[in-house]
N, C-alpha and C. Protein backbone atom coordinates (compact mmCIF):
# COMPACT_ATOMS: atom_id res chain seq x y z
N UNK A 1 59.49 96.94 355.01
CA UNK A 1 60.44 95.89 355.16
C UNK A 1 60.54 95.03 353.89
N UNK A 2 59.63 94.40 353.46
CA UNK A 2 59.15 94.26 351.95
C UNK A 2 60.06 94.40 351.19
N UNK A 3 59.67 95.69 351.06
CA UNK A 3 60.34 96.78 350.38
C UNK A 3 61.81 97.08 350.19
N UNK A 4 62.61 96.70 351.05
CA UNK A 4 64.21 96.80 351.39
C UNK A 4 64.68 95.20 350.64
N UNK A 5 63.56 94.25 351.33
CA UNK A 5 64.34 93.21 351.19
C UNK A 5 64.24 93.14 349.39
N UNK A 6 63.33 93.54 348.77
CA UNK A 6 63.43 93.71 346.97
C UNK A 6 64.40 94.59 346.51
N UNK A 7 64.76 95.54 347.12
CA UNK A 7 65.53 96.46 346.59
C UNK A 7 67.05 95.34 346.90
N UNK A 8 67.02 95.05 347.96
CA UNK A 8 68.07 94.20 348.05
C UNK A 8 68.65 93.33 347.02
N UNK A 9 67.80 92.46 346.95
CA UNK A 9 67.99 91.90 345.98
C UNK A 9 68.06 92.10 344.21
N UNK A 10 67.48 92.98 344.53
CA UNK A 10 67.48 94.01 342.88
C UNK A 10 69.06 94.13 342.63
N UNK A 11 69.80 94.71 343.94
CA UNK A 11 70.64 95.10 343.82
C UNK A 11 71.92 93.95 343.93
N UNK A 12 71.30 92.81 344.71
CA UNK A 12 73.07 91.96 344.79
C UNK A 12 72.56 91.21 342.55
N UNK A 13 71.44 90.84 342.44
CA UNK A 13 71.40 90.82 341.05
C UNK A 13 72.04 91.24 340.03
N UNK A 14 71.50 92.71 340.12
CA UNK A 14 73.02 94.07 339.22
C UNK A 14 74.14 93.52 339.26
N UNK A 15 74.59 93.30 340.80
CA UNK A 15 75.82 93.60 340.97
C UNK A 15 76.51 91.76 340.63
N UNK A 16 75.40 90.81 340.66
CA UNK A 16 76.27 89.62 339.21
C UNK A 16 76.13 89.64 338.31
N UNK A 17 75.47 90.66 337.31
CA UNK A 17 75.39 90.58 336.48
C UNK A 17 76.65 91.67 335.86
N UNK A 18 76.70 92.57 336.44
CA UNK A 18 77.76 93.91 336.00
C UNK A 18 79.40 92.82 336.24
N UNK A 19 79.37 92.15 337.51
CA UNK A 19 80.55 91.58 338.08
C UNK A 19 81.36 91.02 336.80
N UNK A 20 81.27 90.27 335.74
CA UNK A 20 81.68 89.74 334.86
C UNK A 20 82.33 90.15 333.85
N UNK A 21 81.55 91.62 333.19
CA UNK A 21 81.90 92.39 332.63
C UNK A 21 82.78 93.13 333.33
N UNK A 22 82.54 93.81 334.54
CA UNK A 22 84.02 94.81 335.22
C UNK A 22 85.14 93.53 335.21
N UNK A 23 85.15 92.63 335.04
CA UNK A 23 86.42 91.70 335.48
C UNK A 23 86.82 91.14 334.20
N UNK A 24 86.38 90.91 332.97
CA UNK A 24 86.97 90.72 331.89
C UNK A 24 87.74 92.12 331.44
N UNK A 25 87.05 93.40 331.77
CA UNK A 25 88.00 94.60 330.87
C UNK A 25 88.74 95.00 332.17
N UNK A 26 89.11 94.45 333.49
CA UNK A 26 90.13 95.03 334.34
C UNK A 26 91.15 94.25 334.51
N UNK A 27 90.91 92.75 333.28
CA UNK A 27 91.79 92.29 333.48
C UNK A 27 92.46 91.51 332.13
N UNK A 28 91.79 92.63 331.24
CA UNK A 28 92.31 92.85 329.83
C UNK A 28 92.21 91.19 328.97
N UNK A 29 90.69 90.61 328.94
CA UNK A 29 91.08 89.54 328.58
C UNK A 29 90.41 90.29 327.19
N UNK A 30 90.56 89.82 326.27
CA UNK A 30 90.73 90.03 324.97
C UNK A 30 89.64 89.24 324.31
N UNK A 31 88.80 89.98 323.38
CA UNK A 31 86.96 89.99 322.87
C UNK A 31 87.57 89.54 321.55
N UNK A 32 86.48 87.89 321.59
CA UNK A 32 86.51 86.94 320.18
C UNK A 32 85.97 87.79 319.59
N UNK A 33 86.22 88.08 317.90
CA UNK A 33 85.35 88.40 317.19
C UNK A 33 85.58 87.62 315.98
N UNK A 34 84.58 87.83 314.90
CA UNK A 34 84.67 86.48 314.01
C UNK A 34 84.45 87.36 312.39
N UNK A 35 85.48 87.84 311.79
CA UNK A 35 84.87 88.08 310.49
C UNK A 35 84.97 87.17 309.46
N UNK A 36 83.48 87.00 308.37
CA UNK A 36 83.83 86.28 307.68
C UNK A 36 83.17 86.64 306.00
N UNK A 37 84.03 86.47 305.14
CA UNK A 37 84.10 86.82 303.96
C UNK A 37 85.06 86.54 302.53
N UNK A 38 84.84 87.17 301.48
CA UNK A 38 86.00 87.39 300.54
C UNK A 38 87.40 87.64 300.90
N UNK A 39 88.40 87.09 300.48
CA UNK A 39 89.83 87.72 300.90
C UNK A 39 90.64 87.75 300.19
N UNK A 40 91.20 89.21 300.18
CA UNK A 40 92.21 89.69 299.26
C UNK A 40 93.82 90.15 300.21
N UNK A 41 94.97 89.55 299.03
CA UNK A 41 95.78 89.25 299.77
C UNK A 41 96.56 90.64 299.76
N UNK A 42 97.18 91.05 300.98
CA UNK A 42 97.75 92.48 301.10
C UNK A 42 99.38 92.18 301.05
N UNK A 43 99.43 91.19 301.90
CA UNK A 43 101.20 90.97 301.97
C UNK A 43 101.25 89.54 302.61
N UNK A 44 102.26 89.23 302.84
CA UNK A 44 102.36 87.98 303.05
C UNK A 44 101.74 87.72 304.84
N UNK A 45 100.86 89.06 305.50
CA UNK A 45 100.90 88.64 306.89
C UNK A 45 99.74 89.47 306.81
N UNK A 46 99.06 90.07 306.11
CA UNK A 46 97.80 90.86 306.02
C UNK A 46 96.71 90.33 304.98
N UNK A 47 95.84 90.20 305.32
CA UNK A 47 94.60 90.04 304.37
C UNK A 47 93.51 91.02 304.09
N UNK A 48 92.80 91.40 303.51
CA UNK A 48 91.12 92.40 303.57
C UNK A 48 89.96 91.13 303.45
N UNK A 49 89.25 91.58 304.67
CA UNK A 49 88.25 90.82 304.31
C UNK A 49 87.06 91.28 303.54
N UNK A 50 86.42 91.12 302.93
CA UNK A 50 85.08 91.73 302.45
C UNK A 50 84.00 91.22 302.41
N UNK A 51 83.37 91.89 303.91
CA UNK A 51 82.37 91.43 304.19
C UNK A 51 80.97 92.27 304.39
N UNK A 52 79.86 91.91 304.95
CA UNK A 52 78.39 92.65 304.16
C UNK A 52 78.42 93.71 305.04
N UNK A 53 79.77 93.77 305.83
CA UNK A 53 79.49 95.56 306.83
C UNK A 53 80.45 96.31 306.56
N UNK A 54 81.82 95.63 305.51
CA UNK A 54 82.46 96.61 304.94
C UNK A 54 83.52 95.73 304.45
N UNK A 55 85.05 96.43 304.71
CA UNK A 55 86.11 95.63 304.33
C UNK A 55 86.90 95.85 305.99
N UNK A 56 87.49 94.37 306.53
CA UNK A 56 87.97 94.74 307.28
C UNK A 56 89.57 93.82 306.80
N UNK A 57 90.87 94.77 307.39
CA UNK A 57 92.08 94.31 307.34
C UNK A 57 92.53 93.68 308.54
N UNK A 58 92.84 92.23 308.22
CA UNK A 58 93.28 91.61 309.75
C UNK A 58 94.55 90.92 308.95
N UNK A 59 95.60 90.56 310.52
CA UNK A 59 96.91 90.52 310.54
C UNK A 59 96.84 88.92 310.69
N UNK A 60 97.41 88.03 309.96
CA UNK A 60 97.44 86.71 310.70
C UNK A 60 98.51 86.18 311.78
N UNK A 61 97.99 85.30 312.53
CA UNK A 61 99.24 84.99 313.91
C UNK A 61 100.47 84.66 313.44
N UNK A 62 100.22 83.42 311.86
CA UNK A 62 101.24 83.12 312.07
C UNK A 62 101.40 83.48 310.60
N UNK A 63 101.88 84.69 309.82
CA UNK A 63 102.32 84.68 308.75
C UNK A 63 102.89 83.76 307.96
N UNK A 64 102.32 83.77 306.60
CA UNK A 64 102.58 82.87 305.51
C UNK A 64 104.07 82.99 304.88
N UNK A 65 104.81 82.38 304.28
CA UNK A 65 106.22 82.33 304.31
C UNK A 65 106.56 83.84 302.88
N UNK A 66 105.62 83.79 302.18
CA UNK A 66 105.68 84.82 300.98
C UNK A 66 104.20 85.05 300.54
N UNK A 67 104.08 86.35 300.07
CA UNK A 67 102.94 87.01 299.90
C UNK A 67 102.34 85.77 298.51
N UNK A 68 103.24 85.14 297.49
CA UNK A 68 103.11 84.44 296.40
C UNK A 68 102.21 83.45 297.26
N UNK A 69 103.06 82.67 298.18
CA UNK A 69 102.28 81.13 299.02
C UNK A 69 101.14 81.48 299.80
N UNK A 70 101.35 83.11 300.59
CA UNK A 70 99.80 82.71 301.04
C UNK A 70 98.47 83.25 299.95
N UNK A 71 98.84 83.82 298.75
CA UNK A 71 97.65 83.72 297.78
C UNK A 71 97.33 82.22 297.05
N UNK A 72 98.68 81.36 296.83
CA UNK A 72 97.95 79.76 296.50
C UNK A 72 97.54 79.15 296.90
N UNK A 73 97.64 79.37 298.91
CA UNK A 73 96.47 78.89 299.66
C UNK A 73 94.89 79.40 300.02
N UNK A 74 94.76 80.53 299.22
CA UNK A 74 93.59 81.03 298.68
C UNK A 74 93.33 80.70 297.44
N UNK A 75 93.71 80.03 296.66
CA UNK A 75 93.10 80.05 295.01
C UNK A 75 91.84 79.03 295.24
N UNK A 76 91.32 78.11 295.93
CA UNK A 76 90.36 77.69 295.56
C UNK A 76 89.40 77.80 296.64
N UNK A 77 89.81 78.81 297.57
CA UNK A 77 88.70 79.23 298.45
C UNK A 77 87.62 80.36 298.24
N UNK A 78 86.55 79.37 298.81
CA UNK A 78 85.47 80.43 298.20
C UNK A 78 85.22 81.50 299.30
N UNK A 79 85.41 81.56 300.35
CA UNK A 79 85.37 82.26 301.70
C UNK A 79 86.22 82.05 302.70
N UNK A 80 86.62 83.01 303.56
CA UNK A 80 87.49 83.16 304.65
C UNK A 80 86.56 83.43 305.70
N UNK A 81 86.96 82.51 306.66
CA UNK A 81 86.74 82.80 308.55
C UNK A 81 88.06 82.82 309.05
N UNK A 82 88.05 84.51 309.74
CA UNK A 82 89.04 84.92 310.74
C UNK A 82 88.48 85.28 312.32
N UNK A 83 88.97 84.98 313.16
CA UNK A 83 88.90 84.72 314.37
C UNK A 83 90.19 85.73 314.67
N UNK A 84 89.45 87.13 315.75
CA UNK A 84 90.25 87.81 315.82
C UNK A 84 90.14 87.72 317.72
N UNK A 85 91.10 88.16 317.84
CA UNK A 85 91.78 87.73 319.62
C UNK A 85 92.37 88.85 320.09
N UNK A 86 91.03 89.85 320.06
CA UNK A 86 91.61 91.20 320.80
C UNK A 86 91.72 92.97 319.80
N UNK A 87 92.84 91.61 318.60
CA UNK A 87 93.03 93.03 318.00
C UNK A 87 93.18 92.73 316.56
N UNK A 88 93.42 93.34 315.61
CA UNK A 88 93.42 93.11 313.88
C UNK A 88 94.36 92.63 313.90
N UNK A 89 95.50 92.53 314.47
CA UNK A 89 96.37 91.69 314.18
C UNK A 89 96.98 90.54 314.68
N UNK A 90 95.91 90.08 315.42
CA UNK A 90 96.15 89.17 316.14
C UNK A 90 95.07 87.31 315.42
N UNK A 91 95.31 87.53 314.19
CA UNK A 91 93.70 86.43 313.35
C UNK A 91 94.31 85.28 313.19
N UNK A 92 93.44 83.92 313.35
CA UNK A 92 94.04 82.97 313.10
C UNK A 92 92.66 82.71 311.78
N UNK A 93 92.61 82.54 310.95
CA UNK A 93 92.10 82.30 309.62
C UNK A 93 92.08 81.11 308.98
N UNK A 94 91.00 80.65 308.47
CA UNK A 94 90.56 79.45 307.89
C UNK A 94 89.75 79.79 306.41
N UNK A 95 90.38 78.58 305.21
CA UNK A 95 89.67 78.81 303.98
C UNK A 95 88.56 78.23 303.64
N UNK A 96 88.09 78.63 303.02
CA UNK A 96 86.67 77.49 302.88
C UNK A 96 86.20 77.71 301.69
N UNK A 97 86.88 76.11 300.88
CA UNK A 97 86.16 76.06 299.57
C UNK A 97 85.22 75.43 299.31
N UNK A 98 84.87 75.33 297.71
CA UNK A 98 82.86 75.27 297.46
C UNK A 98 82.58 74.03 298.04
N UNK A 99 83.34 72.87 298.32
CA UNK A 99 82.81 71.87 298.85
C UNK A 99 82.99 71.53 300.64
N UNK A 100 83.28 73.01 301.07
CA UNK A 100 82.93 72.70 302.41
C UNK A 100 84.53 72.15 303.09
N UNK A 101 85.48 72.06 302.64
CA UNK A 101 86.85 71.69 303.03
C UNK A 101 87.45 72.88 303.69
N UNK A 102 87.91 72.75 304.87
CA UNK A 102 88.56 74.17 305.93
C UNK A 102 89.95 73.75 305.61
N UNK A 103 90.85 74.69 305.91
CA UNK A 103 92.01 74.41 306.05
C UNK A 103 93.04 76.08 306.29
N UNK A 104 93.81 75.94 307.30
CA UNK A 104 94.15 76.97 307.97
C UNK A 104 95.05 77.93 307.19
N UNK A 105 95.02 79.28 307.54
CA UNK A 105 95.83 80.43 306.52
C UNK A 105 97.16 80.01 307.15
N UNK A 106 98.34 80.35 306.39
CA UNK A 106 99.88 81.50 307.25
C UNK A 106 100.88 79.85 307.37
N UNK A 107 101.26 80.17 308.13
CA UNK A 107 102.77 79.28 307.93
C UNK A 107 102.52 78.70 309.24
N UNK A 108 101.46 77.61 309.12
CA UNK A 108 101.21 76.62 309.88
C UNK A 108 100.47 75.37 309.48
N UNK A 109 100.78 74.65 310.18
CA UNK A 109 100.57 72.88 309.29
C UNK A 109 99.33 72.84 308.62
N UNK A 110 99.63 72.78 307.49
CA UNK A 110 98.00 72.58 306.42
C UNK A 110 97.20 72.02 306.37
N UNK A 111 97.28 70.96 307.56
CA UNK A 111 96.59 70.08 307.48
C UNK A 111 94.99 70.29 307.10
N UNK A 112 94.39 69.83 306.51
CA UNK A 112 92.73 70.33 306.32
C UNK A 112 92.40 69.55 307.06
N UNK A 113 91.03 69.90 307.11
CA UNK A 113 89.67 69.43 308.24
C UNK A 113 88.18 69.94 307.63
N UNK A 114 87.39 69.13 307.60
CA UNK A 114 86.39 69.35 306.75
C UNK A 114 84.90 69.25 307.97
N UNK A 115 83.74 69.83 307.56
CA UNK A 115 82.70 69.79 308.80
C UNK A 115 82.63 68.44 309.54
């Protein structure tokens, strides 16, 4: 009897722990991921990142108005954080130069923000 009632519980356990995971991918919610690195500009809506597990190419949400403007909002960044939402082309991207000043990629309000 013991015995049932552990297995029991072994089992409603599993089954909150599995529950979370079957219900985020059956209901297609879409996995943060965070690359962060060097960035080289591809076009006015693509970047490469280069980072210590390779180079990855992500798409930004909101594209920069010309491939020219979104490299002058890289000239004094020393690193890029992209925040990807599912898929490579889905990044919202932030610059980050040597003194620690953020301020967002693509053709959306510039406003900076610093730590």
């Amino acid at each position: 009897m013991r015995s049932l009632r552990h297995l029991a519980l072994m089992l409603a356990s599993l089954t909150t722990m599995l529950t979370p995971a079957v219900a985020n991918k059956a209901l297609g919610i879409p996995r943060l991921t965070e690359v962060t690195g060097r960035a080289e500009v591809i076009d006015k809506r693509q970047l490469n990142i280069y980072h210590p597990h390779g180079i990855a190419r992500v798409g930004l949400m909101w594209p920069a108005e010309s491939h020219y403007s979104l490299r002058r909002q890289l000239a004094t960044a020393v690193k890029v954080k992209c925040l990807m939402f599912g898929s490579d082309t889905a990044a919202s991207c932030v610059a980050i130069d040597q003194f620690g000043t953020r301020w967002l990629l693509g053709n959306v309000k510039q406003a900076a923000f610093t730590k």
